[in-house]
N, C-alpha and C. Protein backbone atom coordinates (compact mmCIF):
# COMPACT_ATOMS: atom_id res chain seq x y z
N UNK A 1 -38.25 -169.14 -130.39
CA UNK A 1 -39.40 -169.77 -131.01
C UNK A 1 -40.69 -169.32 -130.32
N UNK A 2 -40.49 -169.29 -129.09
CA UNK A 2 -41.82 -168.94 -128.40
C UNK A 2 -42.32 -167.28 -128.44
N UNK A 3 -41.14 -166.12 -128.52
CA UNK A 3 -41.56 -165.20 -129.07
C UNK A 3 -42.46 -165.17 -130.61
N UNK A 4 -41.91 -165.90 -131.34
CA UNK A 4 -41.96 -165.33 -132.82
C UNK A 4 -43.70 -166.29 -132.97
N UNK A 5 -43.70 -167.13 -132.15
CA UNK A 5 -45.16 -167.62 -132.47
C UNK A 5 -46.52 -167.14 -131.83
N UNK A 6 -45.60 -165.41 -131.05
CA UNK A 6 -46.93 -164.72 -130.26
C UNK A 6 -46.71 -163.70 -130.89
N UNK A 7 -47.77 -163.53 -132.49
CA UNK A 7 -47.47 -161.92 -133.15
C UNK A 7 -48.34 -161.18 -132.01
N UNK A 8 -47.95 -160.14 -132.58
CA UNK A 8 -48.61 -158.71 -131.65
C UNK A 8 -49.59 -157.98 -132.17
N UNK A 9 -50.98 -157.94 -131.49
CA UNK A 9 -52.15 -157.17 -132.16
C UNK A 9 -52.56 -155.53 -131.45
N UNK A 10 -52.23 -154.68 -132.16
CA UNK A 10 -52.03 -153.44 -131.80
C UNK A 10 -53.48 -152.76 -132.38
N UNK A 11 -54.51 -152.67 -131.90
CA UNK A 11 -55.59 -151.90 -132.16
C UNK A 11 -55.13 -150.09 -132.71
N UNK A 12 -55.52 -149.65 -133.74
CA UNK A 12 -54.76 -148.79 -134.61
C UNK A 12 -56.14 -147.66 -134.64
N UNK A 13 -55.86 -146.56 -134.82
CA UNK A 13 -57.14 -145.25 -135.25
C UNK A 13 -55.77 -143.97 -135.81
N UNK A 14 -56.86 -143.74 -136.65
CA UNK A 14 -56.34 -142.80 -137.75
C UNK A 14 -55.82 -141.26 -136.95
N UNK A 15 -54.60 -140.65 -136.93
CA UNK A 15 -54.15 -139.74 -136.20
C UNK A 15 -54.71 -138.62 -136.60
N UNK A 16 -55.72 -137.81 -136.12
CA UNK A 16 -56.21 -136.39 -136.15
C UNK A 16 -55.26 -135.45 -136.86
N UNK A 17 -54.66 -135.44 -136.29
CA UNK A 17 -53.28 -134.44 -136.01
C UNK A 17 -52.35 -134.61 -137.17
N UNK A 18 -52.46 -135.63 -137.93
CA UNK A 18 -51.61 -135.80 -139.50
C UNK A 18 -52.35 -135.74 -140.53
N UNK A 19 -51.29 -134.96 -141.22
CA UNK A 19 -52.31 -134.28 -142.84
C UNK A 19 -52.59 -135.45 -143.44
N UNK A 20 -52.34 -136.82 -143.42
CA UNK A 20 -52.60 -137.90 -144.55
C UNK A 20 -53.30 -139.16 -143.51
N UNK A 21 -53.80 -138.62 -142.20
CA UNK A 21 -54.37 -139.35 -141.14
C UNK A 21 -53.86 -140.62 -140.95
N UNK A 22 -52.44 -140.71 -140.86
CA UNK A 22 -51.95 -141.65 -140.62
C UNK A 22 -52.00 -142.41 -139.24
N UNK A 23 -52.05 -143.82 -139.01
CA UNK A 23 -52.61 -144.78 -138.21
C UNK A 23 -51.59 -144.53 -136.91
N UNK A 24 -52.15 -144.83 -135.50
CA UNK A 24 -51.45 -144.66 -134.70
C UNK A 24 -51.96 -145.74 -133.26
N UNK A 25 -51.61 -146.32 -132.44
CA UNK A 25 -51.79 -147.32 -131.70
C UNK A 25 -52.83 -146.13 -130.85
N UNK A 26 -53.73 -146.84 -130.51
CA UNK A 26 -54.94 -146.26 -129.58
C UNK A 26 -54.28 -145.77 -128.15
N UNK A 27 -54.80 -144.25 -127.43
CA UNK A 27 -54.31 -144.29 -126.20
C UNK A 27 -55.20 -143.38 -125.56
N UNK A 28 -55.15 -142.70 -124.64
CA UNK A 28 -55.91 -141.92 -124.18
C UNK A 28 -56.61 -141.20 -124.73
N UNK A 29 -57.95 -141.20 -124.89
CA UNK A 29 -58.91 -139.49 -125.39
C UNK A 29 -58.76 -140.37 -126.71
N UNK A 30 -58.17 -141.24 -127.54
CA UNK A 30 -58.59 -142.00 -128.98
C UNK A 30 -59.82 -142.70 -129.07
N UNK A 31 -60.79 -142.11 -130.15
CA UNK A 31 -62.03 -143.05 -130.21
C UNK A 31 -61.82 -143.52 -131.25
N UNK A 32 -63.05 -144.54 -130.68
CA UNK A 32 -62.78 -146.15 -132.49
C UNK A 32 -63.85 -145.95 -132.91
N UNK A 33 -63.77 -146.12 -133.92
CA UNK A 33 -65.04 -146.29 -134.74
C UNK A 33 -66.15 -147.41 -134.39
N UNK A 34 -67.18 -147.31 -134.28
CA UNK A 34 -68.25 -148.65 -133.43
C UNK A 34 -68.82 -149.18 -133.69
N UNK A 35 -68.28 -149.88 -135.74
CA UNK A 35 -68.34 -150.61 -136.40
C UNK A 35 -67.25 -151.32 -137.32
N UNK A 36 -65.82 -150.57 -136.78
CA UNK A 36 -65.11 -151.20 -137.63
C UNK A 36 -63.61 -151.09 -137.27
N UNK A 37 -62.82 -152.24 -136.95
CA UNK A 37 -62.22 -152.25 -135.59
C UNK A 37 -60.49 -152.58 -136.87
N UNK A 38 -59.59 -151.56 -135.87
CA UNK A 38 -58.34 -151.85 -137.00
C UNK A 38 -57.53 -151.94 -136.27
N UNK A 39 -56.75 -152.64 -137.03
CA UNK A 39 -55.87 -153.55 -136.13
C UNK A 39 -54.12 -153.40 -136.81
N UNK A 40 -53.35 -153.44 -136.03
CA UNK A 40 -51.89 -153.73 -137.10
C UNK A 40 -51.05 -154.83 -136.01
N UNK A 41 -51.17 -155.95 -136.92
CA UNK A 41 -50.60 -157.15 -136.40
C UNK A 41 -48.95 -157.12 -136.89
N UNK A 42 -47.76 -157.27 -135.73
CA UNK A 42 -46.36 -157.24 -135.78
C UNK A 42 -45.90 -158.65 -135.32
N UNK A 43 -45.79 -159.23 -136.50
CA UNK A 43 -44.82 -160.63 -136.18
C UNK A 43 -44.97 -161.27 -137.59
N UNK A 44 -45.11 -162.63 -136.94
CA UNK A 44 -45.17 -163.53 -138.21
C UNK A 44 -46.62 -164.27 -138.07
N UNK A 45 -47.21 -164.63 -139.00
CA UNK A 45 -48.31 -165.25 -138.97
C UNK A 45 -47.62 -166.85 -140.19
N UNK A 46 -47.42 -167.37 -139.47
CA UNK A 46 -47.16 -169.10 -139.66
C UNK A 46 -47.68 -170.23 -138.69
N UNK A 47 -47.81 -171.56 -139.13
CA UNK A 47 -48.06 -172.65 -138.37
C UNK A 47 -47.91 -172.26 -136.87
N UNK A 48 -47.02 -172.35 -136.52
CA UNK A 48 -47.06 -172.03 -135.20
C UNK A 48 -47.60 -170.63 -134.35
N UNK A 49 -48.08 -169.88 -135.03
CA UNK A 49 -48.65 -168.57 -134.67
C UNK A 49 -49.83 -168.41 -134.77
N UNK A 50 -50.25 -169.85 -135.33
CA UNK A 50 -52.08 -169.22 -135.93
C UNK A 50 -52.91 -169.28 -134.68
N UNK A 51 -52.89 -170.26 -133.90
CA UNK A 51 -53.48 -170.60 -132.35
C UNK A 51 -53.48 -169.18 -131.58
N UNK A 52 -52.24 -168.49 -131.53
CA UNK A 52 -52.02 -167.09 -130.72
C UNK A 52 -53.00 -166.10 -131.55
N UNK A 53 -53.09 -166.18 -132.54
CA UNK A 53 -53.40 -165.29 -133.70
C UNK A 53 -55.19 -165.39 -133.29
N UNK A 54 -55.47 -166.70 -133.59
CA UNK A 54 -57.01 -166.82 -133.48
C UNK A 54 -57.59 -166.42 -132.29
N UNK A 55 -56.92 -166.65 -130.97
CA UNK A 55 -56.98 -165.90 -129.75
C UNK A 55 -56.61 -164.37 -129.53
N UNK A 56 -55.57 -163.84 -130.78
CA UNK A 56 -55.92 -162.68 -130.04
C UNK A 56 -57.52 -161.88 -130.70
N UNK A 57 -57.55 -162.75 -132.07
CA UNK A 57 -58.86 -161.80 -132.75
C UNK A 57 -60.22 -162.19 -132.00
N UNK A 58 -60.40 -163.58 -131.47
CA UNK A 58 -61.26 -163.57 -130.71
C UNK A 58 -61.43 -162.81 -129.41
N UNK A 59 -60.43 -162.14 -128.64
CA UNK A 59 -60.52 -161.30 -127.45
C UNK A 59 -60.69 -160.15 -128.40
N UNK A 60 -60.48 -159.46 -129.17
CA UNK A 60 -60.79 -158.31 -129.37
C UNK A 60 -62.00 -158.58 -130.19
N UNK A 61 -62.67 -159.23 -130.80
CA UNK A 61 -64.43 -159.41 -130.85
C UNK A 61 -64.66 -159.55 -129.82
N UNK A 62 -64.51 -160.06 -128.46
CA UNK A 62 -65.55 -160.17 -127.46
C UNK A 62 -65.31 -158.79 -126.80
N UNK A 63 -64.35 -158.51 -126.95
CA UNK A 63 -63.79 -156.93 -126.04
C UNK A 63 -65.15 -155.97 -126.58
N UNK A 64 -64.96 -155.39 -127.97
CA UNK A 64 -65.42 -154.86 -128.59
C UNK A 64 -67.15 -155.20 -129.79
N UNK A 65 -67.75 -156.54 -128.99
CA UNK A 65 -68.75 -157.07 -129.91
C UNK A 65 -69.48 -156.01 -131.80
N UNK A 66 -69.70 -154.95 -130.83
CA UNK A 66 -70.05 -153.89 -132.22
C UNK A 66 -69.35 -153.70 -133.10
N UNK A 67 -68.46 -154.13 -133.34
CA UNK A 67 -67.50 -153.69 -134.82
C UNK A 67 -67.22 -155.24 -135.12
N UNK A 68 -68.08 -154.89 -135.80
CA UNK A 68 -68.54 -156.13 -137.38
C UNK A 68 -67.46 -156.68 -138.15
N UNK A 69 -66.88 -155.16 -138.25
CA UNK A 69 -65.58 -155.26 -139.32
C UNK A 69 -64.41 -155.29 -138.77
N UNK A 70 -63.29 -155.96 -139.63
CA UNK A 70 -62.24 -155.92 -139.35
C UNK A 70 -61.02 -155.54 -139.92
N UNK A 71 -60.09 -154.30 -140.21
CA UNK A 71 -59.21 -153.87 -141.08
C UNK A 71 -58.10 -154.47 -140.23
N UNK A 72 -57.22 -154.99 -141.52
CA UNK A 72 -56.00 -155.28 -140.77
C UNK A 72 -54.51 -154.53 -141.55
N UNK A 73 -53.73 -154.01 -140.57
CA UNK A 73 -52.94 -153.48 -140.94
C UNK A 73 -51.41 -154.53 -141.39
N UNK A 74 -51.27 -154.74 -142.52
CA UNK A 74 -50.51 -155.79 -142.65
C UNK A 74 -48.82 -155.37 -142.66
N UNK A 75 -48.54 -154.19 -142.88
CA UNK A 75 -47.18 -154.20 -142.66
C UNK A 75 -46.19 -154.61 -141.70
N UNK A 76 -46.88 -154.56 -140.36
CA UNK A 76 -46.11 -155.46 -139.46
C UNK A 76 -45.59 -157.05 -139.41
N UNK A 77 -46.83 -157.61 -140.81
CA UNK A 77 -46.13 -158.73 -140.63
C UNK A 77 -45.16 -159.29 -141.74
N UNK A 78 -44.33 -159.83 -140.55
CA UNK A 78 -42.62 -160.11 -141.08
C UNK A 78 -42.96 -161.47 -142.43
N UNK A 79 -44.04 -162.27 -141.91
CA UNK A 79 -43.74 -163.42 -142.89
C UNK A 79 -44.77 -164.35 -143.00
N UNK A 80 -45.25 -165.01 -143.76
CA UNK A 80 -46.63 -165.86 -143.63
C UNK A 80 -46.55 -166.60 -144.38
N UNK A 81 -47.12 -167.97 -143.95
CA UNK A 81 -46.94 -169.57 -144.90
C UNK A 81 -48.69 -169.46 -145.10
N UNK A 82 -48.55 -170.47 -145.40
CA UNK A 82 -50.18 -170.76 -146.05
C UNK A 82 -51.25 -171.23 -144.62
N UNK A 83 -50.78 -171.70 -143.30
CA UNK A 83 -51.69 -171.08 -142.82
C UNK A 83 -52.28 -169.78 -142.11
N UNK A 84 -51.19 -169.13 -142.04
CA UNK A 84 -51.39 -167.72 -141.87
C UNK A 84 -52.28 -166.99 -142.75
N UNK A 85 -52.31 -167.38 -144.26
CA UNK A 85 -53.01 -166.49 -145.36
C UNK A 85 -54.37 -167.53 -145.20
N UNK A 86 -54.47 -168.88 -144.91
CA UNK A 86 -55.64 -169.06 -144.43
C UNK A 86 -56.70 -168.55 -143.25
N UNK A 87 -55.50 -168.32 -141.93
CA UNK A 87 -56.57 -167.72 -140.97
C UNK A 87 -56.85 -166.07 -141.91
N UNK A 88 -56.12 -165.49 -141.86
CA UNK A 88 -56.44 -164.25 -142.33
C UNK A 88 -57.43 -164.20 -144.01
N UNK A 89 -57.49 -165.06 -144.67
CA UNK A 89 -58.38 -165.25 -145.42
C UNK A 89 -60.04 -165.57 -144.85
N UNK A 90 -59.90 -166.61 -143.70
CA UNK A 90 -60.98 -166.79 -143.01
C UNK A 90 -61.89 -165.71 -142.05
N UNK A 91 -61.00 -164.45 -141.77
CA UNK A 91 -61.10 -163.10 -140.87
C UNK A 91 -62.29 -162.27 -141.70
């Protein structure tokens, strides 16, 4: 229970190096764009996850203040009740 209510926020940039610039977790020598910050969240976003959830998007706005925007990469997540599609409606 205590895993599944800490999804995982993986800051994401588009891979150079692939013909269809497919997304890849940020690492060395990767720059972000410095208005618009992407993200691919892996878990579940439900009741019990939204608290972890709202904390991790608030550390990565304060990390990063200049990027306004926020893309989220949704395939990672496994499953979402209605407050999950509320925080992420509220994003």
């Amino acid at each position: 229970m205590h895993r599944s209510a800490q999804p995982r926020f993986a800051p994401i940039v588009p891979n150079p190096h692939s013909p269809t610039r497919k997304a890849r977790e940020i690492g060395p020598g990767h720059v972000e764009c410095p208005q618009l910050k992407l993200v691919r969240i892996d878990g579940g976003l439900y009741f019990g996850s939204t608290e972890h959830a709202e904390e991790g998007l608030e550390a990565l706005r304060q990390k990063h203040p200049g990027q306004k925007h926020l893309m989220i990469a949704s395939k990672g997540i496994s499953y979402m009740d209605l407050a999950g599609a509320r925080l992420i409606g509220e994003e």
